[in-house]
C-alpha atoms as a PDB file:
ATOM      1  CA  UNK A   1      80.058 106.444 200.336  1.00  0.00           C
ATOM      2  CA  UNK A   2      79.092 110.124 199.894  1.00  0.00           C
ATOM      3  CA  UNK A   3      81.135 113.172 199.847  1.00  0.00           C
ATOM      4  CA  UNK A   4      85.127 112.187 200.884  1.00  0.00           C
ATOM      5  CA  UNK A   5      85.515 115.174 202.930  1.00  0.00           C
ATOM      6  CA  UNK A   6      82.865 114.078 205.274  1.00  0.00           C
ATOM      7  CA  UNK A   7      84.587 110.510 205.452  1.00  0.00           C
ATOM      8  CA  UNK A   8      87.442 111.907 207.019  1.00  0.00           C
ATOM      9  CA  UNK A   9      87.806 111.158 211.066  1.00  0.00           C
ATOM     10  CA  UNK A  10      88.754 114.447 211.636  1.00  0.00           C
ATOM     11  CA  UNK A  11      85.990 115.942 210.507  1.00  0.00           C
ATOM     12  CA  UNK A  12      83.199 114.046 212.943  1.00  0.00           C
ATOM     13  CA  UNK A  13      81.712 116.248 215.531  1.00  0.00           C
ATOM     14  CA  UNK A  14      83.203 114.392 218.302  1.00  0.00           C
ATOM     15  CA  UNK A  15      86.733 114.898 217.052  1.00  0.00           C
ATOM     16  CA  UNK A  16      86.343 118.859 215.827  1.00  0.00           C
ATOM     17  CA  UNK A  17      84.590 119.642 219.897  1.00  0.00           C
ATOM     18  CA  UNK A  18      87.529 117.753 221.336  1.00  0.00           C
ATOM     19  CA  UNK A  19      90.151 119.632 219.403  1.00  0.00           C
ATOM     20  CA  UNK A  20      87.916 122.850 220.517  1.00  0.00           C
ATOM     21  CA  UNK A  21      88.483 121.774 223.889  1.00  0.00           C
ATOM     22  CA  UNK A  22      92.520 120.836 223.546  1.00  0.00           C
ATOM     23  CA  UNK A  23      93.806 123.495 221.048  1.00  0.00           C
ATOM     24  CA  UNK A  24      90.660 126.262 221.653  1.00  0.00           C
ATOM     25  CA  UNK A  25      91.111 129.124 218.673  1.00  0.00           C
ATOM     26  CA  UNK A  26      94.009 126.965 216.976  1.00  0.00           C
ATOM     27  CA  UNK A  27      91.457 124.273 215.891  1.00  0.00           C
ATOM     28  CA  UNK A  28      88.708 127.151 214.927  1.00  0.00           C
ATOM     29  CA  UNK A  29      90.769 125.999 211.062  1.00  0.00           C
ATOM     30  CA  UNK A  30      89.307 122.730 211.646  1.00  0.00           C
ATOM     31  CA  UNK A  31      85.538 123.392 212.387  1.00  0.00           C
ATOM     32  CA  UNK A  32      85.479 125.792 209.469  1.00  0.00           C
ATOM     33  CA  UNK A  33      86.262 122.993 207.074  1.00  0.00           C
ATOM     34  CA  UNK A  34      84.272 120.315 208.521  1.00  0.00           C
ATOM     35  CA  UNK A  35      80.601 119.629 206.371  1.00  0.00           C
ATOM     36  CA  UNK A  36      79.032 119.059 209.249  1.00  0.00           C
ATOM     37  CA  UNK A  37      78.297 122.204 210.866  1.00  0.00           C
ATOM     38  CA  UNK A  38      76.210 124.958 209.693  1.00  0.00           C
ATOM     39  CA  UNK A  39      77.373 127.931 208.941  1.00  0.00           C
ATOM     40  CA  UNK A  40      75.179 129.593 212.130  1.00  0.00           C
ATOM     41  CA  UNK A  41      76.985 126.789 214.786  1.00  0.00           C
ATOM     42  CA  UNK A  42      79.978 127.695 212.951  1.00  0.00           C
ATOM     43  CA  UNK A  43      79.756 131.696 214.102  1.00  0.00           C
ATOM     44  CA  UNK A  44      78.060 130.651 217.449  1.00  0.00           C
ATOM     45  CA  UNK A  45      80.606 128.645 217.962  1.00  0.00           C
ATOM     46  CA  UNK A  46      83.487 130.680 216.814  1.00  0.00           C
ATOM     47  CA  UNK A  47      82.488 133.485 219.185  1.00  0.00           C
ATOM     48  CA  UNK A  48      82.094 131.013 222.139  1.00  0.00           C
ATOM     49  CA  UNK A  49      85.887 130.068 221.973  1.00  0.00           C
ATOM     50  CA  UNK A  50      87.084 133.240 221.599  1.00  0.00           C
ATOM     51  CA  UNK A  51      85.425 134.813 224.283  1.00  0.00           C
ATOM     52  CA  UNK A  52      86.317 132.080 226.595  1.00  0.00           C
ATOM     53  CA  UNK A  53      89.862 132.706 225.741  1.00  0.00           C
ATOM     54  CA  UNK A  54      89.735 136.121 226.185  1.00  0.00           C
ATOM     55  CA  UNK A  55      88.122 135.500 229.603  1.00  0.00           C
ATOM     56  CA  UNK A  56      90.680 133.014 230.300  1.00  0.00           C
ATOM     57  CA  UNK A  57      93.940 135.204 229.496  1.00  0.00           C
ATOM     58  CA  UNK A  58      92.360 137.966 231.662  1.00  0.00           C
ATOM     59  CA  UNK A  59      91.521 135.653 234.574  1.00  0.00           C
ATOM     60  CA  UNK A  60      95.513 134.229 233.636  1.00  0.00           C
ATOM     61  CA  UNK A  61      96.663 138.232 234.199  1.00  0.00           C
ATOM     62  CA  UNK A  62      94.548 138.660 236.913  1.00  0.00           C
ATOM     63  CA  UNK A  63      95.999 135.229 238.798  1.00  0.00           C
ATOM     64  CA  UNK A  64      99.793 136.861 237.518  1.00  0.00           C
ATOM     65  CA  UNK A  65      99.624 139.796 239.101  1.00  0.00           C
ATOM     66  CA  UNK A  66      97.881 138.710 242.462  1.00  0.00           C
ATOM     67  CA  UNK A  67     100.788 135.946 242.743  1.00  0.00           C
ATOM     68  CA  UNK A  68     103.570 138.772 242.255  1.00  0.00           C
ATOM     69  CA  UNK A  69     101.492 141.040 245.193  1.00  0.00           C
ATOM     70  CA  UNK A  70     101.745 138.068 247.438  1.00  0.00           C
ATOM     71  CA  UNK A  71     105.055 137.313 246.339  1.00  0.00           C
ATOM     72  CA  UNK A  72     106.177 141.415 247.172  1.00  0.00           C
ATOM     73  CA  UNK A  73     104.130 140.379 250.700  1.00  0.00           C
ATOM     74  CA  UNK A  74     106.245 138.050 251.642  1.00  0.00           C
ATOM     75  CA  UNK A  75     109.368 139.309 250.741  1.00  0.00           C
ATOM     76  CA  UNK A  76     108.480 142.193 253.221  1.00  0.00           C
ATOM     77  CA  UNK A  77     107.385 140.327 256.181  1.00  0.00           C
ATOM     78  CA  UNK A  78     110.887 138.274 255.888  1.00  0.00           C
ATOM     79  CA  UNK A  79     112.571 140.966 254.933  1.00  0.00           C
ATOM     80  CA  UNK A  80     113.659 139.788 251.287  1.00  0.00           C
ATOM     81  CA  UNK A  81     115.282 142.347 249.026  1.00  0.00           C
END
């Protein structure tokens, strides 16, 4: 057995890219502590999830406000409000 903090199940790749995937920056905790990334996959990625939720809460806004035009749209041709 080597080092106990690399026996943990939590710490395999596998686990620490699927808690990437279902938690995104809340599991970036996680990958920091795990032995087995590098430090450079560690930064790489770090910025990778970040930026994708950055994208993804501008793409959410984006979606927001084009459902609320529609919405307005609507209201107007049935004569809502």
């Amino acid at each position: 057995m080597g080092n106990p903090k690399e026996d943990k199940w939590f710490y395999r790749r596998d686990m620490v890219v699927i808690a990437l995937f279902c938690l995104g920056p809340l599991a970036l905790p996680l990958l920091f502590s795990s032995p087995r990334f590098t430090l450079l996959w560690k930064a790489a990625i770090t910025v990778l999830v970040i930026g994708l939720t950055i994208w993804l809460v501008i793409v959410s806004g984006r979606i927001y406000l084009d459902f609320i035009k529609r919405l307005d749209e609507l209201k107007a041709v049935y004569g809502l409000k």
